[in-house]
PDB file of N, CA and C in Angstrom:
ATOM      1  N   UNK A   1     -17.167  46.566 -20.397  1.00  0.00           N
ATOM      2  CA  UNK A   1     -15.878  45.935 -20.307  1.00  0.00           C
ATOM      3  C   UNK A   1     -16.060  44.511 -19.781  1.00  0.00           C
ATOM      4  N   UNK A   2     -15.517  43.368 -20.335  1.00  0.00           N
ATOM      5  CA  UNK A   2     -15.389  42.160 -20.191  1.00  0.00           C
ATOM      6  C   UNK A   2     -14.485  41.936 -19.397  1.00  0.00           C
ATOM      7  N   UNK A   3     -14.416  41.039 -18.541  1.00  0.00           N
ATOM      8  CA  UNK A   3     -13.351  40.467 -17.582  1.00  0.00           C
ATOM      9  C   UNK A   3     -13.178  38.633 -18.029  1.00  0.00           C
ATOM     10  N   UNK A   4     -12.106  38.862 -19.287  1.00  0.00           N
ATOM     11  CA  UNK A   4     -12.282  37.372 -19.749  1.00  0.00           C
ATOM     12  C   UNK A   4     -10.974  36.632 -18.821  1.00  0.00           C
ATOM     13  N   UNK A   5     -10.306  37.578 -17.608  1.00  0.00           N
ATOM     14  CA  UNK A   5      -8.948  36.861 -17.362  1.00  0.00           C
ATOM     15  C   UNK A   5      -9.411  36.102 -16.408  1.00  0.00           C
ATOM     16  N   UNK A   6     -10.526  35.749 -15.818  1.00  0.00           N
ATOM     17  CA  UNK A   6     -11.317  34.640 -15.065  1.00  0.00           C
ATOM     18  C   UNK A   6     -11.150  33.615 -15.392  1.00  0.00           C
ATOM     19  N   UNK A   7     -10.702  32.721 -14.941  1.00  0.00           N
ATOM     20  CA  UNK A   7     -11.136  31.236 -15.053  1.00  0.00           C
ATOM     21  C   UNK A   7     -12.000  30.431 -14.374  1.00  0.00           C
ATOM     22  N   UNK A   8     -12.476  29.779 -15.319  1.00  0.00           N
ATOM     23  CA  UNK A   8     -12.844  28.736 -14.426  1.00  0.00           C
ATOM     24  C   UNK A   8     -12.412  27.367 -14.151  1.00  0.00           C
ATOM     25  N   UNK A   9     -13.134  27.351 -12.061  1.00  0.00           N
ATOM     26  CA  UNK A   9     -12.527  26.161 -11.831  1.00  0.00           C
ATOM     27  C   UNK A   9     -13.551  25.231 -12.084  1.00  0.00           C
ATOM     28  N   UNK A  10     -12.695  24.014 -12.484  1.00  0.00           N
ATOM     29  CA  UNK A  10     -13.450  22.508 -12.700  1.00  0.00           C
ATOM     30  C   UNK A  10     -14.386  22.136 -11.388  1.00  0.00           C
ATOM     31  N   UNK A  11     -15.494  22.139 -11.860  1.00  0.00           N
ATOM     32  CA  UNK A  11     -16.052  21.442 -10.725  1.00  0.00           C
ATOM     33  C   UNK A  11     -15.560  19.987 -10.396  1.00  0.00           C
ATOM     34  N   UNK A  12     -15.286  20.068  -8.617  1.00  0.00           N
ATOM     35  CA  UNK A  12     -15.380  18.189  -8.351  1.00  0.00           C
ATOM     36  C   UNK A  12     -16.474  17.596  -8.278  1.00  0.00           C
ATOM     37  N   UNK A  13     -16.407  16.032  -8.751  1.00  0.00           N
ATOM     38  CA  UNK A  13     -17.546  15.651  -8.785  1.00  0.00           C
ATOM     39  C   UNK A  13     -17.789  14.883  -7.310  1.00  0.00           C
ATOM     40  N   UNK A  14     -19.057  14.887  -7.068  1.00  0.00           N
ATOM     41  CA  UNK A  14     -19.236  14.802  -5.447  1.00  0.00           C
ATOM     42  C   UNK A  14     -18.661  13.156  -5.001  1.00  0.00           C
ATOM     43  N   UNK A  15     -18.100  12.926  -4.260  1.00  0.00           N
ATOM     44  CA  UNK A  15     -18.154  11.537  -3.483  1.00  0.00           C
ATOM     45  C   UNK A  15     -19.284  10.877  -2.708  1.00  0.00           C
ATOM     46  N   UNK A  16     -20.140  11.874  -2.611  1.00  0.00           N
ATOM     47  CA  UNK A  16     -21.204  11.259  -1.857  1.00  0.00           C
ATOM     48  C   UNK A  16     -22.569  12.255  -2.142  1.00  0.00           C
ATOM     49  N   UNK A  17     -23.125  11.740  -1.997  1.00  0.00           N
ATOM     50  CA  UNK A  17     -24.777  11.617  -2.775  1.00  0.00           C
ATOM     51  C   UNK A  17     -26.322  11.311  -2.295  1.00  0.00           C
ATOM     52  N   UNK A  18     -26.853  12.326  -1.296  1.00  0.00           N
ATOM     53  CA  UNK A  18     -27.978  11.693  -1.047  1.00  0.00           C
ATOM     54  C   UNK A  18     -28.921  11.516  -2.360  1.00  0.00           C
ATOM     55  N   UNK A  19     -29.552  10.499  -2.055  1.00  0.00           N
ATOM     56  CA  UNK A  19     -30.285  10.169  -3.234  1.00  0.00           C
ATOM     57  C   UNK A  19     -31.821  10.487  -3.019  1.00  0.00           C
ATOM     58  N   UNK A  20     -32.256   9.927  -1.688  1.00  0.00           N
ATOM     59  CA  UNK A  20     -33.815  10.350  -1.064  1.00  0.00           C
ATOM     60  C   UNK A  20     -33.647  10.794  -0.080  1.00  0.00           C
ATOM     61  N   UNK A  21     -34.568  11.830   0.158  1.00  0.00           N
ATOM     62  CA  UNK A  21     -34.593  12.163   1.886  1.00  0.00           C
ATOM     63  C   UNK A  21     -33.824  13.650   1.953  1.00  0.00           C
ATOM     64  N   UNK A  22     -34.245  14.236   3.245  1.00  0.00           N
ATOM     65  CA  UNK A  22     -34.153  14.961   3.458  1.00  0.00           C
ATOM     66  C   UNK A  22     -32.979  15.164   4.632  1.00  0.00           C
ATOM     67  N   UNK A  23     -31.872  15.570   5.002  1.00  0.00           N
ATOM     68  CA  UNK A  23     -30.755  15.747   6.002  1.00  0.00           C
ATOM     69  C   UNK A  23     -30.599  16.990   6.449  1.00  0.00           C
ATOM     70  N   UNK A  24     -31.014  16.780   7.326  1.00  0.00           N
ATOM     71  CA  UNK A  24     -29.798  18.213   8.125  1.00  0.00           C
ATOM     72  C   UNK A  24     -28.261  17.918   8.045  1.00  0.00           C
ATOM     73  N   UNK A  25     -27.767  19.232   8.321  1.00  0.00           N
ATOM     74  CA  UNK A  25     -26.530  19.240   8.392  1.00  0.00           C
ATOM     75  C   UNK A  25     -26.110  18.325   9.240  1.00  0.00           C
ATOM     76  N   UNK A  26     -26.263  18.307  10.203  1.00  0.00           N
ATOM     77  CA  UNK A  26     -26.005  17.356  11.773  1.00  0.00           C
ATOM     78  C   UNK A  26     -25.843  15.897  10.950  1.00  0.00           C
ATOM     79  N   UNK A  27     -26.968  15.732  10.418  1.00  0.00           N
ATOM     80  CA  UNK A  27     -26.977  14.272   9.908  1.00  0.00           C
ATOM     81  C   UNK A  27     -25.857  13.992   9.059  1.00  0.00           C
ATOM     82  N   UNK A  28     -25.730  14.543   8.075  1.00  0.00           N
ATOM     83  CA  UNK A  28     -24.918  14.589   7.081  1.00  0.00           C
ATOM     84  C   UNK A  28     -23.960  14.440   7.666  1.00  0.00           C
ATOM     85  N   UNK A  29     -23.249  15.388   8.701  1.00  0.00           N
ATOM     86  CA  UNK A  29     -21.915  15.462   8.862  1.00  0.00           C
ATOM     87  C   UNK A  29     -21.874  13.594   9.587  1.00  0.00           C
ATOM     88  N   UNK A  30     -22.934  13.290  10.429  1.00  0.00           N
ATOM     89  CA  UNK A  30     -22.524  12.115  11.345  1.00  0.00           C
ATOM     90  C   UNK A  30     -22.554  11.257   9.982  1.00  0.00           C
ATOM     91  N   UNK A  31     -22.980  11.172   9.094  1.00  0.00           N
ATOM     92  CA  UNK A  31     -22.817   9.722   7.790  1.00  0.00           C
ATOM     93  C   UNK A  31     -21.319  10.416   6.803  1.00  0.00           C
ATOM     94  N   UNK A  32     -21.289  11.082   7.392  1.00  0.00           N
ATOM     95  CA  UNK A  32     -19.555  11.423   6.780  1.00  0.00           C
ATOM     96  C   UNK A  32     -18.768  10.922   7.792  1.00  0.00           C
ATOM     97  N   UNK A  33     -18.939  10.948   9.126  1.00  0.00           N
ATOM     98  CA  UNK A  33     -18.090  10.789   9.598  1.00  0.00           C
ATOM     99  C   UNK A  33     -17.926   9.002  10.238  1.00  0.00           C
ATOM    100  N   UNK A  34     -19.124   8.786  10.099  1.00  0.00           N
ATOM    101  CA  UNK A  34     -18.852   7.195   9.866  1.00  0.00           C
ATOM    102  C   UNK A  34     -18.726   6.387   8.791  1.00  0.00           C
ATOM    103  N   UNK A  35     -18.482   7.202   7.465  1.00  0.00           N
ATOM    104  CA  UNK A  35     -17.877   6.327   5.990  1.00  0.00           C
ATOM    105  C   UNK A  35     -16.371   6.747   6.287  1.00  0.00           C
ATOM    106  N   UNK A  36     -16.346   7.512   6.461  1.00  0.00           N
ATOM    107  CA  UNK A  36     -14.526   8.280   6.600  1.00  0.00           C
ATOM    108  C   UNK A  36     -14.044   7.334   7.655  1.00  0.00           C
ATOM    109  N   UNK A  37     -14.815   6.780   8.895  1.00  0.00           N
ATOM    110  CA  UNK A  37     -13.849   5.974  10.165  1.00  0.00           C
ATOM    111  C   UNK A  37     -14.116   4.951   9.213  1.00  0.00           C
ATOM    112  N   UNK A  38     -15.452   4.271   8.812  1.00  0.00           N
ATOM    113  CA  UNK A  38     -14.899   2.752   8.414  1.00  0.00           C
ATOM    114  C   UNK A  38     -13.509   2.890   7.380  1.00  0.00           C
ATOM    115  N   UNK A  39     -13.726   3.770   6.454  1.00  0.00           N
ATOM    116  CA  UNK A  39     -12.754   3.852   5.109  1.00  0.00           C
ATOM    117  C   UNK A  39     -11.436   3.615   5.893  1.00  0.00           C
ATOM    118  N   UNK A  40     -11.447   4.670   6.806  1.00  0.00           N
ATOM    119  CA  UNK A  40      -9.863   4.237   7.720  1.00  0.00           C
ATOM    120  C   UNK A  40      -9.767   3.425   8.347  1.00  0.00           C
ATOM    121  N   UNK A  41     -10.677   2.913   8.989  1.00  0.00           N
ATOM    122  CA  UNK A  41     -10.492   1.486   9.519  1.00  0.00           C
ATOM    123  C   UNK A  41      -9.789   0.354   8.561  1.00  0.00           C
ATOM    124  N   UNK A  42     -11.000   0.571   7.246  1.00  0.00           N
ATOM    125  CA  UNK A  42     -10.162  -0.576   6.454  1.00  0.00           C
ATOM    126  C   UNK A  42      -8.752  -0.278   5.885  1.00  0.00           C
ATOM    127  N   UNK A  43      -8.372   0.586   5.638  1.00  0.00           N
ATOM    128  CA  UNK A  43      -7.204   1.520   4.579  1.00  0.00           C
ATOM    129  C   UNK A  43      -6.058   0.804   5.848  1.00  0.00           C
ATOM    130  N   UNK A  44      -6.195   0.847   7.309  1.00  0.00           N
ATOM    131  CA  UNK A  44      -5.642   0.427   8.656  1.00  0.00           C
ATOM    132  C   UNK A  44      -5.473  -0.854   8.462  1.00  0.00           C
ATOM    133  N   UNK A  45      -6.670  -2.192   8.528  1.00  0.00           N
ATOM    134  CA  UNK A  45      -6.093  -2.943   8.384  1.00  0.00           C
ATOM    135  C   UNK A  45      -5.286  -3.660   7.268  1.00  0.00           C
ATOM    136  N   UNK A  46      -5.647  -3.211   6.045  1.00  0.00           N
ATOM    137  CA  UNK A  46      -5.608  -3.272   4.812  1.00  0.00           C
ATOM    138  C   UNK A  46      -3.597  -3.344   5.141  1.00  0.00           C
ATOM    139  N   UNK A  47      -3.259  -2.061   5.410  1.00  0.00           N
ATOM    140  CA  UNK A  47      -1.774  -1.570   5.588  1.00  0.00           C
ATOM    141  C   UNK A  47      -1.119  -2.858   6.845  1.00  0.00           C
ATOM    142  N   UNK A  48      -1.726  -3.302   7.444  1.00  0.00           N
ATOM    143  CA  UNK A  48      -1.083  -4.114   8.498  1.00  0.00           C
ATOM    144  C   UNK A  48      -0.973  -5.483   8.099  1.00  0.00           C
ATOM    145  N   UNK A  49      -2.021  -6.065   7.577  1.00  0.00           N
ATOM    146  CA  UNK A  49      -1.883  -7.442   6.771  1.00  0.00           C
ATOM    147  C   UNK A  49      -0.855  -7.550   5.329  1.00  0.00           C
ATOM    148  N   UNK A  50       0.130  -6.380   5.715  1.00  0.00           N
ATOM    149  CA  UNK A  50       1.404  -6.604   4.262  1.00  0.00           C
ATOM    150  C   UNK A  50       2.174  -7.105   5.136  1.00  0.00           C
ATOM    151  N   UNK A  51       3.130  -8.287   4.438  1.00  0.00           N
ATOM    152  CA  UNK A  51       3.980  -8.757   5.171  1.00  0.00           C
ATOM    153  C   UNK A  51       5.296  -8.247   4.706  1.00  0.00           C
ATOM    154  N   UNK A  52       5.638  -7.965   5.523  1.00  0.00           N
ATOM    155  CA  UNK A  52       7.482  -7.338   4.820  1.00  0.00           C
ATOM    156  C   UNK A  52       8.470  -8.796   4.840  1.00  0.00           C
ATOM    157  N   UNK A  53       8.950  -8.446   3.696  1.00  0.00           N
ATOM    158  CA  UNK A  53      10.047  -9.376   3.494  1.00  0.00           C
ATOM    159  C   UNK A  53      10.994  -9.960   4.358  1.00  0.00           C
ATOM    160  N   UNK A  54      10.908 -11.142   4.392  1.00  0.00           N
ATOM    161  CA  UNK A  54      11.647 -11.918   5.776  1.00  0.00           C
ATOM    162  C   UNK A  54      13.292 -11.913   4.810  1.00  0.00           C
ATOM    163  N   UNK A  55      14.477 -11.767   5.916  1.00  0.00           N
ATOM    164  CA  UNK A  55      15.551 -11.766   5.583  1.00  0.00           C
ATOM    165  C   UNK A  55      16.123 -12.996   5.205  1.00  0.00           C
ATOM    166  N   UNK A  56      16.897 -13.261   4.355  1.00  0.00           N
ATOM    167  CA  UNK A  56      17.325 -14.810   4.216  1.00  0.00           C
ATOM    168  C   UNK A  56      18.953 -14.850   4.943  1.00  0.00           C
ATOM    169  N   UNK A  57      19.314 -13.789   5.705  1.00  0.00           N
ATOM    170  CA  UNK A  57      20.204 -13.526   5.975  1.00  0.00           C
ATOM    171  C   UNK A  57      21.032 -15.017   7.184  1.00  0.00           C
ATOM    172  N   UNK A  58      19.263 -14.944   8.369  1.00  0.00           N
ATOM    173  CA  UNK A  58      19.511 -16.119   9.440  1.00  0.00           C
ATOM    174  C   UNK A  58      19.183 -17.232   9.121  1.00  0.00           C
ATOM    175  N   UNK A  59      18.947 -17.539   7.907  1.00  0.00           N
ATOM    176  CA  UNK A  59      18.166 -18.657   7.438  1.00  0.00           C
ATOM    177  C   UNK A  59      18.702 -19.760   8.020  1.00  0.00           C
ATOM    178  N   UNK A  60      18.546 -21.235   8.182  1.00  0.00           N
ATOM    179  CA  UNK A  60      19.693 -22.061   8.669  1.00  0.00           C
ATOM    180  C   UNK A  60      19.751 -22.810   7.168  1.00  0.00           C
ATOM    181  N   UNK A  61      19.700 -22.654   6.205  1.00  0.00           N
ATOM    182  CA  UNK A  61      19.600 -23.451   5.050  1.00  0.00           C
ATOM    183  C   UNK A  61      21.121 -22.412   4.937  1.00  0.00           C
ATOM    184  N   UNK A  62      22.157 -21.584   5.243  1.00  0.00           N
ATOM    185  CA  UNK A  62      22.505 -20.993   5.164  1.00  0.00           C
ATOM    186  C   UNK A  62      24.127 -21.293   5.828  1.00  0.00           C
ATOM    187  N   UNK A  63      23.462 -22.134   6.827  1.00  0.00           N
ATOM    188  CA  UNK A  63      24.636 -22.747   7.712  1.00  0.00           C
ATOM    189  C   UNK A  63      25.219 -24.146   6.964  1.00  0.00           C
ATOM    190  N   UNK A  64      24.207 -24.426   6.363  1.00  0.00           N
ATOM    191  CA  UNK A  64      24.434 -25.869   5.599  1.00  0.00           C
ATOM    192  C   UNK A  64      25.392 -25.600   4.656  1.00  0.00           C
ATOM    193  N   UNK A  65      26.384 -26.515   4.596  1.00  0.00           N
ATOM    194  CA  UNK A  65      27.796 -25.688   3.063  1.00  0.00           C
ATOM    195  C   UNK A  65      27.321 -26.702   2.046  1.00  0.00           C
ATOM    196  N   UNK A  66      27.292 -26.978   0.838  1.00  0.00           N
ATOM    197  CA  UNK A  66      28.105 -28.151  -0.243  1.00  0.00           C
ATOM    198  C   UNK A  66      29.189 -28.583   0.226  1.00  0.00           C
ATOM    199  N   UNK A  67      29.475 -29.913   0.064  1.00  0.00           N
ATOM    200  CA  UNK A  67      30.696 -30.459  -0.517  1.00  0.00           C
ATOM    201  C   UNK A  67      31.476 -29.932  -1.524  1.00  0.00           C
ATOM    202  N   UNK A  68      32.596 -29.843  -0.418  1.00  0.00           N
ATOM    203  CA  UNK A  68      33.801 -29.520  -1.784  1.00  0.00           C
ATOM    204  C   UNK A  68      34.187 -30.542  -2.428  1.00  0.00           C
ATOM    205  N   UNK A  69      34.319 -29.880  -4.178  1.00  0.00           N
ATOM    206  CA  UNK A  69      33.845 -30.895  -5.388  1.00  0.00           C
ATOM    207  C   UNK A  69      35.659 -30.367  -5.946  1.00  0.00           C
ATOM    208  N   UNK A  70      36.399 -31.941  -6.130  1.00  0.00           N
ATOM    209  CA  UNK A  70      37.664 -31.584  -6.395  1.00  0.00           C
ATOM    210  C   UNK A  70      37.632 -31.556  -8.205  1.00  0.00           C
ATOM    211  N   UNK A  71      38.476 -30.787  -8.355  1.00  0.00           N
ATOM    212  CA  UNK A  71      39.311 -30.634  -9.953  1.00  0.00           C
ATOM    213  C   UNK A  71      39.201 -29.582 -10.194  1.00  0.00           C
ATOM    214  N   UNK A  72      39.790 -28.853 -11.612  1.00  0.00           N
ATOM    215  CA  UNK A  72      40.273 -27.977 -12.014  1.00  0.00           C
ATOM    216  C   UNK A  72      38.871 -26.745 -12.404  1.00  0.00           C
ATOM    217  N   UNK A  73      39.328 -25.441 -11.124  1.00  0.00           N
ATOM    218  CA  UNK A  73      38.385 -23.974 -11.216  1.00  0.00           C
ATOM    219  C   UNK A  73      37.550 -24.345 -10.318  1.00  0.00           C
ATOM    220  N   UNK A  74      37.384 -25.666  -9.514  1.00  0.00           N
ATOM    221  CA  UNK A  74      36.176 -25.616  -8.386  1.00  0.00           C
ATOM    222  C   UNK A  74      36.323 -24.859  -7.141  1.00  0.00           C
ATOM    223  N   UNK A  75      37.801 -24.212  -6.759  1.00  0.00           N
ATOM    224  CA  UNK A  75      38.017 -23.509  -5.542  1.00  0.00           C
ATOM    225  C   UNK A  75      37.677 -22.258  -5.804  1.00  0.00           C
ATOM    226  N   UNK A  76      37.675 -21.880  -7.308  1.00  0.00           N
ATOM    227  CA  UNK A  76      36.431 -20.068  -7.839  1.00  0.00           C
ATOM    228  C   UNK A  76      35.220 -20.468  -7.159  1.00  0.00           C
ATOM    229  N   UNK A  77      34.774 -22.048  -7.500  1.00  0.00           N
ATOM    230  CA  UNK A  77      33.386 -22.007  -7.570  1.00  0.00           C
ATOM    231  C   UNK A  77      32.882 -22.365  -6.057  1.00  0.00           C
ATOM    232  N   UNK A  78      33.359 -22.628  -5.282  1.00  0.00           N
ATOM    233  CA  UNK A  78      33.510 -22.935  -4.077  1.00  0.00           C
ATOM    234  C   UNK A  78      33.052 -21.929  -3.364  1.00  0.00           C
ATOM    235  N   UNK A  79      33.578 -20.339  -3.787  1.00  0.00           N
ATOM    236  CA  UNK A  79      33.490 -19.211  -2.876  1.00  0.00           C
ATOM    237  C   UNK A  79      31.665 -19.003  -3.481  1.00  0.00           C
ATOM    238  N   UNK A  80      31.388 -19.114  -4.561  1.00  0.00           N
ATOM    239  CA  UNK A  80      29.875 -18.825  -5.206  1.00  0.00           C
ATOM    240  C   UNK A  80      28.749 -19.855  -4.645  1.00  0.00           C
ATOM    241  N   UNK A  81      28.709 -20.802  -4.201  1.00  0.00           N
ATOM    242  CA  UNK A  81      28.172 -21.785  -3.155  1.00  0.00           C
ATOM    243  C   UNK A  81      27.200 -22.063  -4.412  1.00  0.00           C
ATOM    244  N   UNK A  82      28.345 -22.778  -4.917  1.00  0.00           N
ATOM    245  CA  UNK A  82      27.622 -24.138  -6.363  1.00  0.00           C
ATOM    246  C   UNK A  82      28.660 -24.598  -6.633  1.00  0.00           C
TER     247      UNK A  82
END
């Protein structure tokens, strides 16, 4: 009897790779665990050097009005600040 309702899972492919040499576990885990702090280190500053959008809300270019421009439909255009 066959058991075809098995699947298989996809292997992941590794992130990391000794290439020469020989490691103990010990080792291994300490060069994981100093690619993983730098990675977060940078991913850290990476996230802090975004600048969020400054409001134009206090601007003082804001306090400054136009001149009111006389003749006919400029008091519509007056409220649109042009």
């Amino acid at each position: 009897m066959t058991d075809e309702s098995v699947e298989e899972t996809p292997v992941a492919k590794p992130v990391l790779r000794v290439v020469k040499g020989d490691l103990t576990p010990e080792e291994l885990a300490a060069l994981v665990a100093v690619i993983a702090a730098r990675n977060a280190a940078a991913a850290h500053a990476a996230s802090r050097t975004k600048v969020a959008p400054r409001s134009q809300w206090g601007h003082p270019s804001r306090v400054a009005r136009t001149p009111h421009r006389f003749g006919p439909g400029q008091w519509r255009s007056s409220a649109l600040g042009g």
